[in-house]
PDB file of N, CA and C in Angstrom:
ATOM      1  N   UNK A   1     -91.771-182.566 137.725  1.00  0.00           N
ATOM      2  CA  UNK A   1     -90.440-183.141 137.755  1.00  0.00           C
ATOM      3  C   UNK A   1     -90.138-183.634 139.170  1.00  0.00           C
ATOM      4  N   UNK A   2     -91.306-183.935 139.934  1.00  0.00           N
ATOM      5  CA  UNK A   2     -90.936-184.976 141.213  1.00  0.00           C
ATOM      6  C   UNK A   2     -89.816-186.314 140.812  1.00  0.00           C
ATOM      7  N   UNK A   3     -88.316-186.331 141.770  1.00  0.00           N
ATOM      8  CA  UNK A   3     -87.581-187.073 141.723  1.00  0.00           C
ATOM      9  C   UNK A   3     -87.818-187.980 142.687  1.00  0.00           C
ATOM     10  N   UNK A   4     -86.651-188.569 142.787  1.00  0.00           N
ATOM     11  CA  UNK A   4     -86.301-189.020 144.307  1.00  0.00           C
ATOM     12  C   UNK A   4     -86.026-188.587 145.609  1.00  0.00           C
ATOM     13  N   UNK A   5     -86.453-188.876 146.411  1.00  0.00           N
ATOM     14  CA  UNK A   5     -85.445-187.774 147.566  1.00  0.00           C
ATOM     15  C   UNK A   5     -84.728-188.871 148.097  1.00  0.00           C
ATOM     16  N   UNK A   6     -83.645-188.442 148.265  1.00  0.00           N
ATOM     17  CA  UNK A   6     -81.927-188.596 148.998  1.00  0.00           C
ATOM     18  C   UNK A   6     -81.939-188.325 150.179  1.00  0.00           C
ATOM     19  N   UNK A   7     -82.052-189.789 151.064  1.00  0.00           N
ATOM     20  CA  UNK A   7     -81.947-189.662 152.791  1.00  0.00           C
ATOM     21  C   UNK A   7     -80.688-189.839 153.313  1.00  0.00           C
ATOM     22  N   UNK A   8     -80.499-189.621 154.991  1.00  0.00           N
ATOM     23  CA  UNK A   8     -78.940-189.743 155.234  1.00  0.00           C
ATOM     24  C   UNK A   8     -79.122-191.252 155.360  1.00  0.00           C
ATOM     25  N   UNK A   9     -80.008-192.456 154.760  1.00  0.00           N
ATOM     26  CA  UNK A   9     -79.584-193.659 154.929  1.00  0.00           C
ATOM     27  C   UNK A   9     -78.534-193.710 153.504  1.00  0.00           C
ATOM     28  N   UNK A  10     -79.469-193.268 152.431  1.00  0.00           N
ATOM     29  CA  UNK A  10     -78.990-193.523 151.135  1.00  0.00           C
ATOM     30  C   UNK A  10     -77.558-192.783 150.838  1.00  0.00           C
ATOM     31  N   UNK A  11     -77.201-191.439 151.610  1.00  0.00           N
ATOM     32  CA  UNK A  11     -76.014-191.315 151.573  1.00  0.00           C
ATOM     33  C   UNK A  11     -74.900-192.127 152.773  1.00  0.00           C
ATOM     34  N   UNK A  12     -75.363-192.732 153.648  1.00  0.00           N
ATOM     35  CA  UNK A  12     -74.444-193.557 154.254  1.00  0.00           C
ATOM     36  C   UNK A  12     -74.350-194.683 153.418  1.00  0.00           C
ATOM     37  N   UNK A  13     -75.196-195.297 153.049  1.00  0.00           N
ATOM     38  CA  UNK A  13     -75.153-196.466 151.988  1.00  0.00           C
ATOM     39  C   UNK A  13     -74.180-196.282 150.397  1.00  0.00           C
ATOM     40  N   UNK A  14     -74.057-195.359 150.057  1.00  0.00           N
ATOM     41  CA  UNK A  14     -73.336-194.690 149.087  1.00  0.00           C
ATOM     42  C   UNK A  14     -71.592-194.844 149.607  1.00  0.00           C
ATOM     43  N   UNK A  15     -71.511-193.725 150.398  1.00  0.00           N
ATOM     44  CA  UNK A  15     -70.192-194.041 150.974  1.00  0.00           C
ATOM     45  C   UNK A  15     -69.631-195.358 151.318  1.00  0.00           C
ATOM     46  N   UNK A  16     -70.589-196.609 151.891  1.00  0.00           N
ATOM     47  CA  UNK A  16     -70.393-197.927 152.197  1.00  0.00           C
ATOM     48  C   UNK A  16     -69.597-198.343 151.017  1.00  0.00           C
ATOM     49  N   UNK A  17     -70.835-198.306 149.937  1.00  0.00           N
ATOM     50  CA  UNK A  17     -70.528-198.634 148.823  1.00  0.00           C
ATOM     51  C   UNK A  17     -69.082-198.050 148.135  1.00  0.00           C
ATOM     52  N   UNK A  18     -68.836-197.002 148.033  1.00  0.00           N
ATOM     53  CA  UNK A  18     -68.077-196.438 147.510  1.00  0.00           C
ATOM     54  C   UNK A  18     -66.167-196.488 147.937  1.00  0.00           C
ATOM     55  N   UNK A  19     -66.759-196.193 149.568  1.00  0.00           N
ATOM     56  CA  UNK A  19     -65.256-195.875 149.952  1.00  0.00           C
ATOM     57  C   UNK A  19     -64.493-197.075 150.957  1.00  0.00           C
ATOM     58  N   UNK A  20     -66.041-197.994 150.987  1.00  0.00           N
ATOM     59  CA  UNK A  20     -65.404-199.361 151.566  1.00  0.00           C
ATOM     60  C   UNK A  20     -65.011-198.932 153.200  1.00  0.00           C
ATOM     61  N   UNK A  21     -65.917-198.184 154.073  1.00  0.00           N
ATOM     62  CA  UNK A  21     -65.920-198.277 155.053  1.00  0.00           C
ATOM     63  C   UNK A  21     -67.116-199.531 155.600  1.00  0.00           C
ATOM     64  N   UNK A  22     -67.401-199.680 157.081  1.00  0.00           N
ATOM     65  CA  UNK A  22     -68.242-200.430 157.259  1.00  0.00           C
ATOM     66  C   UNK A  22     -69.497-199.630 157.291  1.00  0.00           C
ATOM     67  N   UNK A  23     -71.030-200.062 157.506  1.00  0.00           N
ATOM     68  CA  UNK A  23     -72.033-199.281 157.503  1.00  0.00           C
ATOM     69  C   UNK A  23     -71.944-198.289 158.438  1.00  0.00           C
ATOM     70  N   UNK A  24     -71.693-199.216 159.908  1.00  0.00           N
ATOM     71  CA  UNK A  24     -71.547-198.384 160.876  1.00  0.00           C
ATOM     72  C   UNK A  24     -70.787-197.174 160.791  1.00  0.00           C
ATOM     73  N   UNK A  25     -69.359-197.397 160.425  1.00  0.00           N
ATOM     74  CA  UNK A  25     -68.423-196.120 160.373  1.00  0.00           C
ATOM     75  C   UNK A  25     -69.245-195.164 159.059  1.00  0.00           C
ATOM     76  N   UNK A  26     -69.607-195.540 157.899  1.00  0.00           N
ATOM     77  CA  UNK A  26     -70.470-194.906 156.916  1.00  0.00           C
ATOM     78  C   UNK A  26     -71.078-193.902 157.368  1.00  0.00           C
ATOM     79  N   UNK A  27     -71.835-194.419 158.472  1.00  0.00           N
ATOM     80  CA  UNK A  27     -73.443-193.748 159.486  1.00  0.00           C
ATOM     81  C   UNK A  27     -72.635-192.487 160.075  1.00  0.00           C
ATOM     82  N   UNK A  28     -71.914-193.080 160.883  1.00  0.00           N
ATOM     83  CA  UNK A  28     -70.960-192.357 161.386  1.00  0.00           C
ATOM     84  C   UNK A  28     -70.534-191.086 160.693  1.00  0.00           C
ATOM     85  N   UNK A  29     -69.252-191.518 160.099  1.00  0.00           N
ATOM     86  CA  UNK A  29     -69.283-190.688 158.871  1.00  0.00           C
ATOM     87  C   UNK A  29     -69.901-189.509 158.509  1.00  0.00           C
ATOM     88  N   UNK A  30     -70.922-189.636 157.576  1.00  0.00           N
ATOM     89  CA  UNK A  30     -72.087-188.847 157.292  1.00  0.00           C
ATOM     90  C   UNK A  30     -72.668-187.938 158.639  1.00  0.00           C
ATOM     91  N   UNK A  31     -73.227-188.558 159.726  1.00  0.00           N
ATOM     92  CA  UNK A  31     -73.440-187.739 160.776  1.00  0.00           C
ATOM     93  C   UNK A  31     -72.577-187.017 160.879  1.00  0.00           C
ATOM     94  N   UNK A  32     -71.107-186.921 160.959  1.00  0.00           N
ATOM     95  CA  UNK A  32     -69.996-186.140 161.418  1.00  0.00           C
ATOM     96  C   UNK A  32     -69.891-184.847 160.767  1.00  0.00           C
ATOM     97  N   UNK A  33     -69.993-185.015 159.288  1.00  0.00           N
ATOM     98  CA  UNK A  33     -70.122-183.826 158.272  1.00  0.00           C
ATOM     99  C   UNK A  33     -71.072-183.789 158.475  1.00  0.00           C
ATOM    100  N   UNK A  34     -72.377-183.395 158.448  1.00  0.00           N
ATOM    101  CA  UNK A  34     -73.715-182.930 158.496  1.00  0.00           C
ATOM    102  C   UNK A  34     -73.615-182.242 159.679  1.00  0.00           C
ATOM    103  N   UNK A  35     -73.579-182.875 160.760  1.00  0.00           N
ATOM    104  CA  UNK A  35     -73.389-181.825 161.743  1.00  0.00           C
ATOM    105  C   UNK A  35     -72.497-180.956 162.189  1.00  0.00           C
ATOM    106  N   UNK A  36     -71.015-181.023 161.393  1.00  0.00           N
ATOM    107  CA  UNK A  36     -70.216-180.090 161.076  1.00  0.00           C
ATOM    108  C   UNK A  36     -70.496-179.299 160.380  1.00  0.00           C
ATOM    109  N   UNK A  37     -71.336-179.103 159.246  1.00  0.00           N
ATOM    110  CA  UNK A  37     -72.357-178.159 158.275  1.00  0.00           C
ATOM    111  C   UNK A  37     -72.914-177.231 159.219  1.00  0.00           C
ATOM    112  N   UNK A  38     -74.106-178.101 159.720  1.00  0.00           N
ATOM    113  CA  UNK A  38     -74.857-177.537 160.941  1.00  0.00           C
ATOM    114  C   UNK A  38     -74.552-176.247 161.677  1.00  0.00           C
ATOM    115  N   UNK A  39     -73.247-177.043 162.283  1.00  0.00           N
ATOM    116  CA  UNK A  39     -72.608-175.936 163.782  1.00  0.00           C
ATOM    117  C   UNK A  39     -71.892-174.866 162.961  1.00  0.00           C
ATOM    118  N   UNK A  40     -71.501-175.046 161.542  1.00  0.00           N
ATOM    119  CA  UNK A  40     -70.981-173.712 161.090  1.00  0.00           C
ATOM    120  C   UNK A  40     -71.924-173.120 160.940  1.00  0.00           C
ATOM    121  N   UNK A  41     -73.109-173.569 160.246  1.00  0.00           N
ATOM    122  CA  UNK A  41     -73.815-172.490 159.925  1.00  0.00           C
ATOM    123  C   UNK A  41     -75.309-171.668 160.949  1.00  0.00           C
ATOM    124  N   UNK A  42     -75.240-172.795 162.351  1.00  0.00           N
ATOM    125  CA  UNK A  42     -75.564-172.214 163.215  1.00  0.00           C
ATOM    126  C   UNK A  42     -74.681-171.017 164.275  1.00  0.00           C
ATOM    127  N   UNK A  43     -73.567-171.094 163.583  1.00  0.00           N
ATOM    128  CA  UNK A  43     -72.667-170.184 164.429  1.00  0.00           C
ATOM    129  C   UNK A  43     -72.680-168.484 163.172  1.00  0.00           C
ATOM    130  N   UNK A  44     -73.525-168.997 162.098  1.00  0.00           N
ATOM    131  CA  UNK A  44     -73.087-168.160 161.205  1.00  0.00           C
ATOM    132  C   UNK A  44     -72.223-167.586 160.556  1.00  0.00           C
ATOM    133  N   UNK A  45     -71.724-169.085 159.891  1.00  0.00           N
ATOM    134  CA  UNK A  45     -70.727-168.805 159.295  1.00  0.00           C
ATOM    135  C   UNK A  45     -70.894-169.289 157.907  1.00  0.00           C
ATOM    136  N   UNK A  46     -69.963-169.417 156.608  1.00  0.00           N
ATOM    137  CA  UNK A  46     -70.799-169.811 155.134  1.00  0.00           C
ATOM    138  C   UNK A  46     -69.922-170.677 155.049  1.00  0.00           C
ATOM    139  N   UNK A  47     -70.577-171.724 154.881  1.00  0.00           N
ATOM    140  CA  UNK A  47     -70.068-173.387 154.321  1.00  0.00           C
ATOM    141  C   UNK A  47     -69.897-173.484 152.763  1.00  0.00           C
ATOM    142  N   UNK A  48     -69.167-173.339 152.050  1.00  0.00           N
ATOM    143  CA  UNK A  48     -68.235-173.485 150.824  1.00  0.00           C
ATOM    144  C   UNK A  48     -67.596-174.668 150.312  1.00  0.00           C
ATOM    145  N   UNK A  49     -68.468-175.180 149.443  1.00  0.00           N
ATOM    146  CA  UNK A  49     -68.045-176.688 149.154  1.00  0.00           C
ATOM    147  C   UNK A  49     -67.341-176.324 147.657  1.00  0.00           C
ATOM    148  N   UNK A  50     -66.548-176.597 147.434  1.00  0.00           N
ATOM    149  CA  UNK A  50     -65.823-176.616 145.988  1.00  0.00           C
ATOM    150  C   UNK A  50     -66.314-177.334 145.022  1.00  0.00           C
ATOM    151  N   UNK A  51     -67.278-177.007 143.642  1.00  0.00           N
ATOM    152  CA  UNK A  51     -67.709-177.161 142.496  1.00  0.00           C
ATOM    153  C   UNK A  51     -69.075-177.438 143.150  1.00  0.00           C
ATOM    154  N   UNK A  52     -69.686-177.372 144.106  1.00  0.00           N
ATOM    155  CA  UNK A  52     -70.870-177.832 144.675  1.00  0.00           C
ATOM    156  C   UNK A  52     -71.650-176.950 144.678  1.00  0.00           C
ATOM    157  N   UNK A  53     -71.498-175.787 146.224  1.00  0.00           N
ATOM    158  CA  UNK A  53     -71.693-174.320 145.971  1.00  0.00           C
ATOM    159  C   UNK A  53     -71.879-173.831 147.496  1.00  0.00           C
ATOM    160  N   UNK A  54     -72.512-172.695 147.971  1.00  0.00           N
ATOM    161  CA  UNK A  54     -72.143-172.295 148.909  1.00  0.00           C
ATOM    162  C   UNK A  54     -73.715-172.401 150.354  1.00  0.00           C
ATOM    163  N   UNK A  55     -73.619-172.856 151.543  1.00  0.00           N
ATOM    164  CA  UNK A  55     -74.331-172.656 151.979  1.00  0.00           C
ATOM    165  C   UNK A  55     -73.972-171.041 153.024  1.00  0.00           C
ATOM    166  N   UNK A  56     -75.219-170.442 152.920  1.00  0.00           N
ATOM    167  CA  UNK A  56     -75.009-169.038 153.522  1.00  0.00           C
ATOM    168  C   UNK A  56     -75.779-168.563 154.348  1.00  0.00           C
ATOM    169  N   UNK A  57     -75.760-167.979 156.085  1.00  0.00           N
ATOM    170  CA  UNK A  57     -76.743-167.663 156.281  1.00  0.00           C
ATOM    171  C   UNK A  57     -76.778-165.902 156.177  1.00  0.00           C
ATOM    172  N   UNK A  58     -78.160-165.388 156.177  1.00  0.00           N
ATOM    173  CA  UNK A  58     -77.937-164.205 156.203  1.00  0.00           C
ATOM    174  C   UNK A  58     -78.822-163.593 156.818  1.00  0.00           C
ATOM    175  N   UNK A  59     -78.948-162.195 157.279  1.00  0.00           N
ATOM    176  CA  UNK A  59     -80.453-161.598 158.241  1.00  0.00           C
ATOM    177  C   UNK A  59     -80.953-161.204 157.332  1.00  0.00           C
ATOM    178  N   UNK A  60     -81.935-161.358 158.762  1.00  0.00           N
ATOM    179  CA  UNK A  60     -83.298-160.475 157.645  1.00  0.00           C
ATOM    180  C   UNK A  60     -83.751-159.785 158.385  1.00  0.00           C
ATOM    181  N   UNK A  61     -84.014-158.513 158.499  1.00  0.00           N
ATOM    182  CA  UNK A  61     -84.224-157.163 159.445  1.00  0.00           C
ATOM    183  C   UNK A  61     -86.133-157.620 159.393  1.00  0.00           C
ATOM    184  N   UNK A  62     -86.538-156.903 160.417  1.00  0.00           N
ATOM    185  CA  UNK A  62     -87.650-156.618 160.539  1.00  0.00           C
ATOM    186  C   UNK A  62     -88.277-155.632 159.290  1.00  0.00           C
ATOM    187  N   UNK A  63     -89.886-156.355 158.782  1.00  0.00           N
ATOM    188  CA  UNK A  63     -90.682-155.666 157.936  1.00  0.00           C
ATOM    189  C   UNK A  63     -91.777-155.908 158.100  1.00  0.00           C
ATOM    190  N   UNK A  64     -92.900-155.524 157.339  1.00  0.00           N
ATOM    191  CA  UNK A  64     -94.072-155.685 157.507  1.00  0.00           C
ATOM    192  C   UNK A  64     -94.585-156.116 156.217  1.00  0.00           C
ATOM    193  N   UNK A  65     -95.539-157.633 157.017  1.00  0.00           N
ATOM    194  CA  UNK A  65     -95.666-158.328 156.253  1.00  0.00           C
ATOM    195  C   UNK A  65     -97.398-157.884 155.996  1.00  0.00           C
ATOM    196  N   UNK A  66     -98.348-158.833 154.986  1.00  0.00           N
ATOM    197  CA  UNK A  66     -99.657-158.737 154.874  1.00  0.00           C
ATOM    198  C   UNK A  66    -100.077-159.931 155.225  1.00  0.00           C
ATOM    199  N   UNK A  67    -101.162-160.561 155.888  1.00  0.00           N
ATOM    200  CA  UNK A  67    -101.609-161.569 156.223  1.00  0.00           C
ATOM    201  C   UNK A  67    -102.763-161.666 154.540  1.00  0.00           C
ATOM    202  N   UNK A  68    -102.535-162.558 153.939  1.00  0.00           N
ATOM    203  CA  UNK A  68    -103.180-162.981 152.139  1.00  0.00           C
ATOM    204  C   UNK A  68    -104.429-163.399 152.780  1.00  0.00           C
ATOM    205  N   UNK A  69    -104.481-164.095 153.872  1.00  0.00           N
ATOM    206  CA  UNK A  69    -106.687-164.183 153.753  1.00  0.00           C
ATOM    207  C   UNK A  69    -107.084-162.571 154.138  1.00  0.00           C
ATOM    208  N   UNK A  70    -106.654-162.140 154.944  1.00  0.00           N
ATOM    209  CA  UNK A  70    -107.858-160.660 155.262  1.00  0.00           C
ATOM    210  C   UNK A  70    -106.605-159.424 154.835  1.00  0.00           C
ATOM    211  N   UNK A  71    -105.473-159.643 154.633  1.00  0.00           N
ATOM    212  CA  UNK A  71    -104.882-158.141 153.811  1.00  0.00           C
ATOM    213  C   UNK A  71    -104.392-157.526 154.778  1.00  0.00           C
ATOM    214  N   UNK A  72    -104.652-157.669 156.216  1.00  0.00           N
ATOM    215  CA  UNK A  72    -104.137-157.083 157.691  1.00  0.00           C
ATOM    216  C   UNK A  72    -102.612-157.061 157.559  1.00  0.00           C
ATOM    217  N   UNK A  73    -101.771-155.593 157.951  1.00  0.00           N
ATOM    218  CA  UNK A  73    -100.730-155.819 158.028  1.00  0.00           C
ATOM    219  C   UNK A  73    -100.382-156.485 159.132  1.00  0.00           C
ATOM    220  N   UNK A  74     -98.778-157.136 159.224  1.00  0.00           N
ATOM    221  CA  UNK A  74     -98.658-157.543 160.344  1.00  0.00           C
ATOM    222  C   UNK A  74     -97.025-157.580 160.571  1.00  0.00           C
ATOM    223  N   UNK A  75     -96.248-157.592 161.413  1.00  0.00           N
ATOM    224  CA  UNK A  75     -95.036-157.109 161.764  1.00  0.00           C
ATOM    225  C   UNK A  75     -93.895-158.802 161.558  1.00  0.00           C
ATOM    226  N   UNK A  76     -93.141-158.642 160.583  1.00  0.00           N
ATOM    227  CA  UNK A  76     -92.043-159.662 160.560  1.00  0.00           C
ATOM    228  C   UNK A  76     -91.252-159.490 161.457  1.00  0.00           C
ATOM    229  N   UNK A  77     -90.826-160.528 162.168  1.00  0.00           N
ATOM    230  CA  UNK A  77     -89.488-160.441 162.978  1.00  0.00           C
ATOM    231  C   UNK A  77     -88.505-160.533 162.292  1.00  0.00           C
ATOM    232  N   UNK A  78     -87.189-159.899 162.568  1.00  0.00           N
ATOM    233  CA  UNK A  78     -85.915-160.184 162.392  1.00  0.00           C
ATOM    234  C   UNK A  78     -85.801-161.622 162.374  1.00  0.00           C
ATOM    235  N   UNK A  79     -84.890-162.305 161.582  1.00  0.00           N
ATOM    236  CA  UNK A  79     -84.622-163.669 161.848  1.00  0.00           C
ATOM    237  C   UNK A  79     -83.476-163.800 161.070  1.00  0.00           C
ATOM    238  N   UNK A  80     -82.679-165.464 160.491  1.00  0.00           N
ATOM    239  CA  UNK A  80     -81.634-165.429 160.181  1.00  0.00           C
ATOM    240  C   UNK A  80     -82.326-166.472 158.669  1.00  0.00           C
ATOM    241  N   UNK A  81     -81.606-166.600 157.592  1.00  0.00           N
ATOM    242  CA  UNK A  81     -82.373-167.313 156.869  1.00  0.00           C
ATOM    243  C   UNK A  81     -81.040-168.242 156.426  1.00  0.00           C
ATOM    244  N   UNK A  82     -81.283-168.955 155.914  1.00  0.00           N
ATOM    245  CA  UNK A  82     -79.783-169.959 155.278  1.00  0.00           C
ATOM    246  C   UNK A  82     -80.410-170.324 153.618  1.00  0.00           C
ATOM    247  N   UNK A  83     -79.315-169.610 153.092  1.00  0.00           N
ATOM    248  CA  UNK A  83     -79.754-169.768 151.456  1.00  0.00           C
ATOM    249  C   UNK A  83     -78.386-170.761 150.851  1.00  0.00           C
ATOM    250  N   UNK A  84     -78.932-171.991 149.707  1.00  0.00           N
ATOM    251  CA  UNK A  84     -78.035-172.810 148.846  1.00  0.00           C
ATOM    252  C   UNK A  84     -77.687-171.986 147.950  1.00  0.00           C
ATOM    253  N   UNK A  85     -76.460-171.561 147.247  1.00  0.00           N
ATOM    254  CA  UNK A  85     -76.184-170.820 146.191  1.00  0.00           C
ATOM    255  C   UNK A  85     -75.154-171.991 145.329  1.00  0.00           C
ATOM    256  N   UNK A  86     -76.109-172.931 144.316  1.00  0.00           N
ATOM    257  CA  UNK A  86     -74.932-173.782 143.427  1.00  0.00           C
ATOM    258  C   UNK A  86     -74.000-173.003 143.046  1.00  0.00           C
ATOM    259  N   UNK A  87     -72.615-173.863 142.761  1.00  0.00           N
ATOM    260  CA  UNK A  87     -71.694-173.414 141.908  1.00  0.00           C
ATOM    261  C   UNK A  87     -72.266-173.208 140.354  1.00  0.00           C
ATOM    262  N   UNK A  88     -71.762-172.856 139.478  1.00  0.00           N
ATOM    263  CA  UNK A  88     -71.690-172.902 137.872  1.00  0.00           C
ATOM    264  C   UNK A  88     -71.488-174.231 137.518  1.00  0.00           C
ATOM    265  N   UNK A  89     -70.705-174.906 137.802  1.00  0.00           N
ATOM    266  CA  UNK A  89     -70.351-176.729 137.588  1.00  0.00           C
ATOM    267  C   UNK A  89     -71.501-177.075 138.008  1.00  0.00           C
ATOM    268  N   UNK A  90     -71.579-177.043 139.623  1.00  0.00           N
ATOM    269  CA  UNK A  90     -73.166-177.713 139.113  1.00  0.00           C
ATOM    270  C   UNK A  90     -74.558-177.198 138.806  1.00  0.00           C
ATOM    271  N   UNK A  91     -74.340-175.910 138.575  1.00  0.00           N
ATOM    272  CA  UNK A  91     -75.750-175.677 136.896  1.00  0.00           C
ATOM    273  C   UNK A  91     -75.851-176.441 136.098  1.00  0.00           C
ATOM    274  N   UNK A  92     -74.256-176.708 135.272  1.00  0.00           N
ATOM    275  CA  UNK A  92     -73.700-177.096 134.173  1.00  0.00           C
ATOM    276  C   UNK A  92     -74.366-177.970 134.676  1.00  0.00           C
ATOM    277  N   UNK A  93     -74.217-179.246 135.478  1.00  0.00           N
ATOM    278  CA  UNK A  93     -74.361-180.404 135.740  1.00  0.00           C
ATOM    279  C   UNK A  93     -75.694-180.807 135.412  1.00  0.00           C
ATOM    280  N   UNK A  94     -76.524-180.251 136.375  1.00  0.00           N
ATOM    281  CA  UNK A  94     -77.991-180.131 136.357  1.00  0.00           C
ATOM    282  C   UNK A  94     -78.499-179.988 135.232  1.00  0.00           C
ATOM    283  N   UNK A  95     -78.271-179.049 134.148  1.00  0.00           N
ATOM    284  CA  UNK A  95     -78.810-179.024 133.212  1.00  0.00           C
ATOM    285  C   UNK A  95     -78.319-179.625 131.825  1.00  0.00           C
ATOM    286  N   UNK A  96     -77.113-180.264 132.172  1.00  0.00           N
ATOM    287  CA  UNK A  96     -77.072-180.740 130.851  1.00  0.00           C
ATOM    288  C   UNK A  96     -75.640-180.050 130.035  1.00  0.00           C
ATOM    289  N   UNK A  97     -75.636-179.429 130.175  1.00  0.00           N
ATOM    290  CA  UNK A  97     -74.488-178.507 129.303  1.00  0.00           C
ATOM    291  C   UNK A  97     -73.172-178.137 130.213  1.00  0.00           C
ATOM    292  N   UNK A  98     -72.157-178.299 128.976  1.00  0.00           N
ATOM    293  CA  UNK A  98     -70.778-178.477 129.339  1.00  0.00           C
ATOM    294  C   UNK A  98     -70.400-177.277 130.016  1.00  0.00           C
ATOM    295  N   UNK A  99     -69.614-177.339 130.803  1.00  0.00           N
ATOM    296  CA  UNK A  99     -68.997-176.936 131.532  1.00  0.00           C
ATOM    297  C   UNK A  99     -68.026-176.225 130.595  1.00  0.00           C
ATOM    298  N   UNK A 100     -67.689-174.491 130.947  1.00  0.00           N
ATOM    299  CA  UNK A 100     -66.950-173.468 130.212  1.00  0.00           C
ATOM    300  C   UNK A 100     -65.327-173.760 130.734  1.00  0.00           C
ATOM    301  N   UNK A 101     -65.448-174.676 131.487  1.00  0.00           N
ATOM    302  CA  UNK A 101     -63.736-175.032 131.837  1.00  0.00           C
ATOM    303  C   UNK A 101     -63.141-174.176 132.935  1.00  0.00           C
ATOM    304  N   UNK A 102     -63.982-173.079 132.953  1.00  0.00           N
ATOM    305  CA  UNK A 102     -63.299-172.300 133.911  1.00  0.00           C
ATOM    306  C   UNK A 102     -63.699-172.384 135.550  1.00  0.00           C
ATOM    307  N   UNK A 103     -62.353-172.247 136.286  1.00  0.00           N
ATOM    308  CA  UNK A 103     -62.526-172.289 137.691  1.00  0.00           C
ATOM    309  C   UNK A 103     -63.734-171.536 138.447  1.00  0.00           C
ATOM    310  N   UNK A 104     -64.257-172.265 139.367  1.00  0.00           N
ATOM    311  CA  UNK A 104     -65.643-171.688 139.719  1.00  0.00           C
ATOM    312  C   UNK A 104     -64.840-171.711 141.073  1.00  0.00           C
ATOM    313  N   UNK A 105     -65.382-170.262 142.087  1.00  0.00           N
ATOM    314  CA  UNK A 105     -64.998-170.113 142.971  1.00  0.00           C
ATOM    315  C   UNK A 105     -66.313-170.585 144.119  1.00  0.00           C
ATOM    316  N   UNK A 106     -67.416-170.616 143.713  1.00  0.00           N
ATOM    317  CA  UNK A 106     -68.420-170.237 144.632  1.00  0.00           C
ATOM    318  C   UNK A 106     -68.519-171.738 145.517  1.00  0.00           C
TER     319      UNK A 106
END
């Protein structure tokens, strides 16, 4: 099920299209939110888009991992990970099937 992939040209071009700015301001635009995404969620904080869904970052403590060619354990670092969590609307969306009507918070 290889699609398309969706660049920030094709979403500046979208907005052009759509909201009748110029390309430039479009470009613009788009950069502005994206990197407003960004700095929240490099500051660690969770970006919450309404019917969309939630971007989140969260830790991840130190464990021990296995290296899969020779089986050697080997030590994970702590790090921070950023997980997409869709809303329910867009499950619904994605797959096809109606939407239960009810308010989705995520």
């Amino acid at each position: 099920m290889a699609g398309r992939t969706i660049t920030r040209m094709d979403l500046c071009e979208a907005v052009y299209q759509k909201v009748g700015l110029s390309r430039i301001e479009s470009a613009q635009f788009v950069e502005m939110v994206l990197k407003e995404i960004a700095d929240c969620l490099a500051r660690g904080e969770t970006v919450k888009l309404s019917s969309f869904g939630s971007f989140v970052v969260r830790e991840k403590g130190e464990r021990i991992g296995r290296n899969p060619k020779t089986g050697q354990e080997v030590p994970i670092e702590p790090r921070r990970v950023m997980v997409f969590k869709p809303s329910s609307i867009l499950k619904h969306r994605i797959n096809g099937t109606p939407s239960d009507g009810a308010s989705d918070e995520d």
